[in-house]
Protein backbone atom coordinates (compact mmCIF):
# COMPACT_ATOMS: atom_id res chain seq x y z
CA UNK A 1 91.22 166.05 69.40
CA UNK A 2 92.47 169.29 67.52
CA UNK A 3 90.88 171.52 70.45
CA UNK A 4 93.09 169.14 72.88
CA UNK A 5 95.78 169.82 71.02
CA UNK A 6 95.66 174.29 70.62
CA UNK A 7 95.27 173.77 74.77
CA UNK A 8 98.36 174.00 77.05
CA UNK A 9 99.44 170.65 77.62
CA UNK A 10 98.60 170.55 81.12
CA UNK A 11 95.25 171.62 80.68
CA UNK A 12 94.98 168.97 77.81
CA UNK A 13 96.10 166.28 79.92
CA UNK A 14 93.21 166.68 82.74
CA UNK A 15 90.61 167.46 79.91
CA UNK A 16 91.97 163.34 78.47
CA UNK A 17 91.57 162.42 81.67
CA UNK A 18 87.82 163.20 82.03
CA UNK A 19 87.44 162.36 78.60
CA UNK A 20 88.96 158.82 79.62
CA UNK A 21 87.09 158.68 82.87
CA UNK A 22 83.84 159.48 81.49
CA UNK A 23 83.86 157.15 78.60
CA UNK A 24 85.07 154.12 82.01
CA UNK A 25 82.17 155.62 83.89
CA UNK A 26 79.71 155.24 80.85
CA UNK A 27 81.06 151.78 79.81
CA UNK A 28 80.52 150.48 83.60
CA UNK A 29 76.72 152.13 83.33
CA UNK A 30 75.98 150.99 80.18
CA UNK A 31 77.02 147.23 80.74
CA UNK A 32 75.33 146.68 84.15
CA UNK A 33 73.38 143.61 83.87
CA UNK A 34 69.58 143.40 84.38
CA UNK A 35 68.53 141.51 87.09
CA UNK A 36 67.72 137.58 86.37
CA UNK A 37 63.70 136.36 86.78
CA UNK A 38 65.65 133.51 88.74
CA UNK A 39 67.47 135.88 90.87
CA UNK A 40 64.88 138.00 91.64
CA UNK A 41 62.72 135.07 92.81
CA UNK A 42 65.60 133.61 94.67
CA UNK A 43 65.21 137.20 96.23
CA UNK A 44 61.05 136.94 96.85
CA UNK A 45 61.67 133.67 98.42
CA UNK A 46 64.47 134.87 101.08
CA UNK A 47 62.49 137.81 101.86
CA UNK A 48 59.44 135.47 102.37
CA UNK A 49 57.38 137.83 100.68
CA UNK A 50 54.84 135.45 100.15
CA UNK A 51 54.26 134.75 103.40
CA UNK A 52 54.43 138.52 104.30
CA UNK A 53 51.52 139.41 101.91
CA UNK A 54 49.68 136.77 103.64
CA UNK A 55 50.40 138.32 106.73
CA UNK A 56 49.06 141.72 105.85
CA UNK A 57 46.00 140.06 104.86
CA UNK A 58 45.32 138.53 108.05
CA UNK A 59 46.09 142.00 109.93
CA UNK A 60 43.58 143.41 107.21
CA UNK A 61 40.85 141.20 107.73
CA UNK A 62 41.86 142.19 111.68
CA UNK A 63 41.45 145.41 111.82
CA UNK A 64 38.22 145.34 109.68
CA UNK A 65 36.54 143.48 112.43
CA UNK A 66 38.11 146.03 114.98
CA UNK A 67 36.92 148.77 112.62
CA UNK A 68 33.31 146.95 112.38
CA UNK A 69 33.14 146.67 116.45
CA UNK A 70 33.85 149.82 116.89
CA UNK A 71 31.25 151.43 114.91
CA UNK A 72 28.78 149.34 116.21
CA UNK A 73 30.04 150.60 119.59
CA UNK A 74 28.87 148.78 122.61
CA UNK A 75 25.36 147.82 121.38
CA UNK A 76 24.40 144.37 121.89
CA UNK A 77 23.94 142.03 119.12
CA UNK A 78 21.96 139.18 117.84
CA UNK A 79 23.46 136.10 117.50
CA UNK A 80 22.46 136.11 113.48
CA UNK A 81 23.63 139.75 114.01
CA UNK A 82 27.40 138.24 114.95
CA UNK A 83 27.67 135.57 112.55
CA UNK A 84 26.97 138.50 109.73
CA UNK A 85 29.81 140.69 111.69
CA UNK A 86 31.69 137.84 111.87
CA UNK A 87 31.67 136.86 108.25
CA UNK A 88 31.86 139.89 106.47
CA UNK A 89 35.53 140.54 106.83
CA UNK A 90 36.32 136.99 106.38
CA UNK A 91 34.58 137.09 102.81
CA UNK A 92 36.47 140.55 102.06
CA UNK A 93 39.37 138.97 103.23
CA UNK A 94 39.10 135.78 100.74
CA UNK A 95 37.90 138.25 97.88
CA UNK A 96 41.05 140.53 98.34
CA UNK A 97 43.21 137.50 98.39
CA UNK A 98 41.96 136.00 95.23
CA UNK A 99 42.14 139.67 93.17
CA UNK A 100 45.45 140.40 94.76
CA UNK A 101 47.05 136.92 96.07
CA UNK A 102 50.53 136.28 94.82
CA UNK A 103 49.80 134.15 92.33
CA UNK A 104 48.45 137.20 90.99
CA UNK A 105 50.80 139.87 92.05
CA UNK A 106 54.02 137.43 91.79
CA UNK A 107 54.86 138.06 87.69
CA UNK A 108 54.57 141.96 88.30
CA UNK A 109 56.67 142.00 91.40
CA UNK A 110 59.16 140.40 89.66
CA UNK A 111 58.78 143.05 86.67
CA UNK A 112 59.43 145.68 89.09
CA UNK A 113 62.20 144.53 90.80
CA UNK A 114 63.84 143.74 87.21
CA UNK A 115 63.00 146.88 86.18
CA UNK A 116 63.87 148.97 89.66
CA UNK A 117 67.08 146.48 90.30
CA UNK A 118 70.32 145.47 88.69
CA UNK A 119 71.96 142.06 88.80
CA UNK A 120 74.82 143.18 91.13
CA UNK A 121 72.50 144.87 93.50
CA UNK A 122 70.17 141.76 93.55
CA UNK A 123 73.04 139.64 94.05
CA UNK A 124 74.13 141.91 97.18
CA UNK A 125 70.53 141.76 98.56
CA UNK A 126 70.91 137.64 97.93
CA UNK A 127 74.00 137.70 100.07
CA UNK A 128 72.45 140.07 102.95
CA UNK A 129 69.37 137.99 103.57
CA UNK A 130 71.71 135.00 103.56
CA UNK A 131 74.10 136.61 105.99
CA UNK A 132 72.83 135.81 109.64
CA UNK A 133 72.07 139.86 109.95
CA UNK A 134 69.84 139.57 107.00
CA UNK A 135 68.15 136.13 108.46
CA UNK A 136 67.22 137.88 111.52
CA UNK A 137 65.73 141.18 109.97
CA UNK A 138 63.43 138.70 108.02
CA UNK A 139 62.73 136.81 111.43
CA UNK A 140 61.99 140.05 113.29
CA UNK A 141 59.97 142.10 110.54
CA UNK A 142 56.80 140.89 111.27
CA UNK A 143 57.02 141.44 114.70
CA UNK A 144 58.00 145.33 113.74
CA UNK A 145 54.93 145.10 111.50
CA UNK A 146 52.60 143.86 114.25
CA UNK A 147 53.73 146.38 116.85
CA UNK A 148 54.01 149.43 113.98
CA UNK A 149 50.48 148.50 112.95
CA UNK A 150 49.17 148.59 116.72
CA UNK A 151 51.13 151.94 117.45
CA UNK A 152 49.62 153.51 113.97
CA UNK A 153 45.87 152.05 115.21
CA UNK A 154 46.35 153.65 118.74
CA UNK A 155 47.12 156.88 117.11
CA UNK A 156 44.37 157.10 114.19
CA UNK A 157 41.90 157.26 117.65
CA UNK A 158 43.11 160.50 118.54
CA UNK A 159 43.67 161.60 114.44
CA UNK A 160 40.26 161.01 113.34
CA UNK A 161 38.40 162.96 115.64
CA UNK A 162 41.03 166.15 114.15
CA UNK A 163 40.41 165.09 110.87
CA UNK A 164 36.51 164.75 111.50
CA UNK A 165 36.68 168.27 112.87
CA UNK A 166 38.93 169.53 110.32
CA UNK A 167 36.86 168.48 107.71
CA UNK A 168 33.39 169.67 109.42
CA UNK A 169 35.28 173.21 109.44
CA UNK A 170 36.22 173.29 105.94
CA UNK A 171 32.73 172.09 104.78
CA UNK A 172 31.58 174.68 107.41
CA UNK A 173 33.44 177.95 105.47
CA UNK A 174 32.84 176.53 101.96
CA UNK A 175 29.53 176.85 102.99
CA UNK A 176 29.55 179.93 104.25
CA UNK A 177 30.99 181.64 101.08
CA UNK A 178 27.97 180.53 99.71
């Protein structure tokens, strides 16, 4: 306070007034509340984030039999040769969803989102996904999902030939240094 007071009093003025807004600032940080468990899963279950995980299963197990079919290519197959396609994603499918189901993931989602999140921004997420704007993002997302997921498979066709090449061509001048 002495160095406030050698100042000229308009100078000393402003510097109280940061002094006075920075303690306000830092007594506003310092008391935001963590986010509740309650809240947060009050969050999860507006979101439907269950349900969403479940979704991305199913579009995993998907696009491993796409991934399968295509790198068998057009050649015919046995019948015993089709049950073993048919099976093997559905088996990687129920593996992945027992290691990483949300029974399993639920507790540390939560820990994030207490841990990213405080209680006033939860509470303002709450009241978006109520709000009818908020209803229908959460209706519409998995369509956006669906159709991102088909537009990103479309274009890995046309990446992974550039990649394959790029890679051949880096493998190709390593070797070369040799």
């Amino acid at each position: 306070m002495r160095a406030l007071a050698a100042m000229p009093p308009a100078m000393g003025r402003i510097m109280k007034k940061l002094l006075l807004a920075s303690s306000l600032l830092f007594a506003i940080c310092a008391h935001a509340a963590p986010a509740s468990t309650a809240s947060i899963e009050e969050l999860l279950v507006l979101t439907r984030a269950e349900s969403m995980m479940d979704a991305m299963y199913a579009n995993v197990e998907q696009a491993m039999q796409q991934g399968i079919r295509q790198a068998l290519g057009d050649k015919p197959l046995t019948a015993d040769q089709q049950k073993s396609l048919e099976a093997l994603p559905r088996e990687f499918a129920r593996v992945f969803r027992e290691e990483m189901g949300w029974n399993r993931l639920k507790s540390d989602i939560v820990q994030i989102y207490a841990e990213t999140f405080q209680q006033e921004e939860i509470d303002g997420l709450i009241v978006f996904y109520k709000s009818p704007a908020g209803k229908a993002f959460i209706e519409k997302t998995p369509f956006v999902m669906q159709k991102s997921m088909t537009l990103t498979q479309g274009r890995m066709q046309s990446v992974f030939p550039k990649m394959r090449a790029a890679m051949e061509k880096a493998i190709a001048d390593i070797k070369a240094m040799n």
